[in-house]
C-alpha atoms as a PDB file:
ATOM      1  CA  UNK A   1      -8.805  -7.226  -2.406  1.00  0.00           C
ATOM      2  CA  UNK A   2     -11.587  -5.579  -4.797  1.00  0.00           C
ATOM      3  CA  UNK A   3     -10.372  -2.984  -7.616  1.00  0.00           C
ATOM      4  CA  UNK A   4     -11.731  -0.206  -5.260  1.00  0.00           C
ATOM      5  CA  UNK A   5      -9.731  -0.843  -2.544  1.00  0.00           C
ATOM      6  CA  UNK A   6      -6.583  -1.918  -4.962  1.00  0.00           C
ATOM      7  CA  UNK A   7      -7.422   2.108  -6.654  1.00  0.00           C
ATOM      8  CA  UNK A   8      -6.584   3.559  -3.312  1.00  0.00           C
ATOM      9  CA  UNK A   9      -3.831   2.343  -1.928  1.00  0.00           C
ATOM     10  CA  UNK A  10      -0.997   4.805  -1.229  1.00  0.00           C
ATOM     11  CA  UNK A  11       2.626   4.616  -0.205  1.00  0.00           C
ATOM     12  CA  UNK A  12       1.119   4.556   3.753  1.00  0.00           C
ATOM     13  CA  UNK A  13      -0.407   1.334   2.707  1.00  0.00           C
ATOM     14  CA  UNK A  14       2.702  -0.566   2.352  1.00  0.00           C
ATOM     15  CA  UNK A  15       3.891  -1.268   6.140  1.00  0.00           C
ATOM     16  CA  UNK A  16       6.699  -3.091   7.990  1.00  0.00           C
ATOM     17  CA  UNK A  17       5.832  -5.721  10.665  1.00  0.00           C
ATOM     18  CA  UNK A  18       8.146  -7.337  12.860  1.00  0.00           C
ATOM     19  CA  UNK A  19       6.682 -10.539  14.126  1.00  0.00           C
ATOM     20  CA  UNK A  20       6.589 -10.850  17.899  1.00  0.00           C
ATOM     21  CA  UNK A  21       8.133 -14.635  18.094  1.00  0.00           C
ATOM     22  CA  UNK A  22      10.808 -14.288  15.892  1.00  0.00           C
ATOM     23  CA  UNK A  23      11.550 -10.548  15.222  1.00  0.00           C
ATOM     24  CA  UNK A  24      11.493 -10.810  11.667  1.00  0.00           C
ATOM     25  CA  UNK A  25      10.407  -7.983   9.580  1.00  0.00           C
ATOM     26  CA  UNK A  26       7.835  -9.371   7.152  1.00  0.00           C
ATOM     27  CA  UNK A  27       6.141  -6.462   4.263  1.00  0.00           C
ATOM     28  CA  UNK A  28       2.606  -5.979   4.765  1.00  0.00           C
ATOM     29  CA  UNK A  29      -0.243  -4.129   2.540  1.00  0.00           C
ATOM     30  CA  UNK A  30      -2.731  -2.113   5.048  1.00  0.00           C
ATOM     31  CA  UNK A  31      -6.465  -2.075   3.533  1.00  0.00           C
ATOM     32  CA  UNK A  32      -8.476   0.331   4.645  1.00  0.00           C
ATOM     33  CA  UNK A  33     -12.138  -0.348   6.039  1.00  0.00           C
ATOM     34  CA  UNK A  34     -14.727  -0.482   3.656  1.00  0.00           C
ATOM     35  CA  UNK A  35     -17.463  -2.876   2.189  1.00  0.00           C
ATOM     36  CA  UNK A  36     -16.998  -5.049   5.529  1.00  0.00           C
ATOM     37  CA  UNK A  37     -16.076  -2.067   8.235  1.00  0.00           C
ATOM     38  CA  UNK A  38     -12.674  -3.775   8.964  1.00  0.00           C
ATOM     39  CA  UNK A  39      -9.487  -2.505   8.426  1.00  0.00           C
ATOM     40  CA  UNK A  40      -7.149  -5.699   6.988  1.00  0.00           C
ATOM     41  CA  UNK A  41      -3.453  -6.462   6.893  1.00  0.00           C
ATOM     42  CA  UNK A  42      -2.234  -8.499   3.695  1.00  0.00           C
ATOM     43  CA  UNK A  43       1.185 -10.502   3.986  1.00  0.00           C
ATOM     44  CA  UNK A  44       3.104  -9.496   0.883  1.00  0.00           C
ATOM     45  CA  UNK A  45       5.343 -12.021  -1.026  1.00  0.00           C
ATOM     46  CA  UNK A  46       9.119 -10.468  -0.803  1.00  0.00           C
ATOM     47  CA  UNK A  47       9.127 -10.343  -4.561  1.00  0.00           C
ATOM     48  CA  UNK A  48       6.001  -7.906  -4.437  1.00  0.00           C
ATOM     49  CA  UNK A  49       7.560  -5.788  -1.766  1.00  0.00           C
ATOM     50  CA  UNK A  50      11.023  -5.561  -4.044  1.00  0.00           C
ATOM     51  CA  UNK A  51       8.788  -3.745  -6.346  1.00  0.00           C
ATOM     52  CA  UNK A  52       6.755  -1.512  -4.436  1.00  0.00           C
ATOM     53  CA  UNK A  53       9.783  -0.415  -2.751  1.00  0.00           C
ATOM     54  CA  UNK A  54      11.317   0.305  -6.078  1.00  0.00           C
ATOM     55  CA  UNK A  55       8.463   1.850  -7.532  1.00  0.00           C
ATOM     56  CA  UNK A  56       8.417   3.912  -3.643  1.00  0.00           C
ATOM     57  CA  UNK A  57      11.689   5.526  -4.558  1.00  0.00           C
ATOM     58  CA  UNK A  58      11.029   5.954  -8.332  1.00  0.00           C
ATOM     59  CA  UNK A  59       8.443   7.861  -7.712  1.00  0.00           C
ATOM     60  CA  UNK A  60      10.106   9.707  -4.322  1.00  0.00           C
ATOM     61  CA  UNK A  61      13.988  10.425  -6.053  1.00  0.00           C
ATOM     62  CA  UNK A  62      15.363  11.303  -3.008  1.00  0.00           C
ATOM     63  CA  UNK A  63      12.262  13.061  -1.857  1.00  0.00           C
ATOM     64  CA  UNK A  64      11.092  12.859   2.015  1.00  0.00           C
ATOM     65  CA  UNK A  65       7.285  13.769   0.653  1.00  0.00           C
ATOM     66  CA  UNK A  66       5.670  11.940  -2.917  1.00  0.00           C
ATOM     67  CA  UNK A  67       3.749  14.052  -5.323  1.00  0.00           C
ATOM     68  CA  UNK A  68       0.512  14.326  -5.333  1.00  0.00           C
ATOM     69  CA  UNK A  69      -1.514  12.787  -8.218  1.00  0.00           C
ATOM     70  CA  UNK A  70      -5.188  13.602  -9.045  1.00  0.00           C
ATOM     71  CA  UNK A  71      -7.441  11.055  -9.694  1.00  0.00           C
ATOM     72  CA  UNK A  72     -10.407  10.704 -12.061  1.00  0.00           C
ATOM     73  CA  UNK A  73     -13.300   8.230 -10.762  1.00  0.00           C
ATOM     74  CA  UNK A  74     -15.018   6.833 -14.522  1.00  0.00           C
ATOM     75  CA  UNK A  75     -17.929   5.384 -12.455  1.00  0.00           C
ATOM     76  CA  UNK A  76     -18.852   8.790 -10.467  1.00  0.00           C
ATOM     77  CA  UNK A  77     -17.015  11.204 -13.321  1.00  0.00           C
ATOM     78  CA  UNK A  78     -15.400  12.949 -10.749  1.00  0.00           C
END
């Protein structure tokens, strides 16, 4: 993953997928398309996912919605 695409992830980008075969749930990191068109799935070690989840509900406390955060681009200045 490039620092661009790393920059925009959100708290949509952090999925649940249940494999077909076995039905286990396994936590995935959704990319969205850019430099190659094609949106991407990234298997995420459970460790990882322990601490997006936390971070998640940090962030959340007990909040359906998550604030919304401005962000500052150095390279355009925007």
């Amino acid at each position: 993953m490039r620092i661009e695409e790393a920059l925009e992830r959100t708290h949509h980008s952090f999925v649940a997928y249940q494999l077909p075969t076995t039905g286990e749930i396994v936590p995935m990191l959704q990319v969205a398309p850019s430099k190659l068109d094609q949106e991407r799935l990234l298997l995420v070690s459970p460790e990882l996912g322990e601490v997006l989840t936390a971070i998640i509900h940090r962030v959340r406390r007990g909040q359906q919605a998550m604030p919304l955060v401005s962000a500052y681009d150095s390279l355009e200045r925007l």
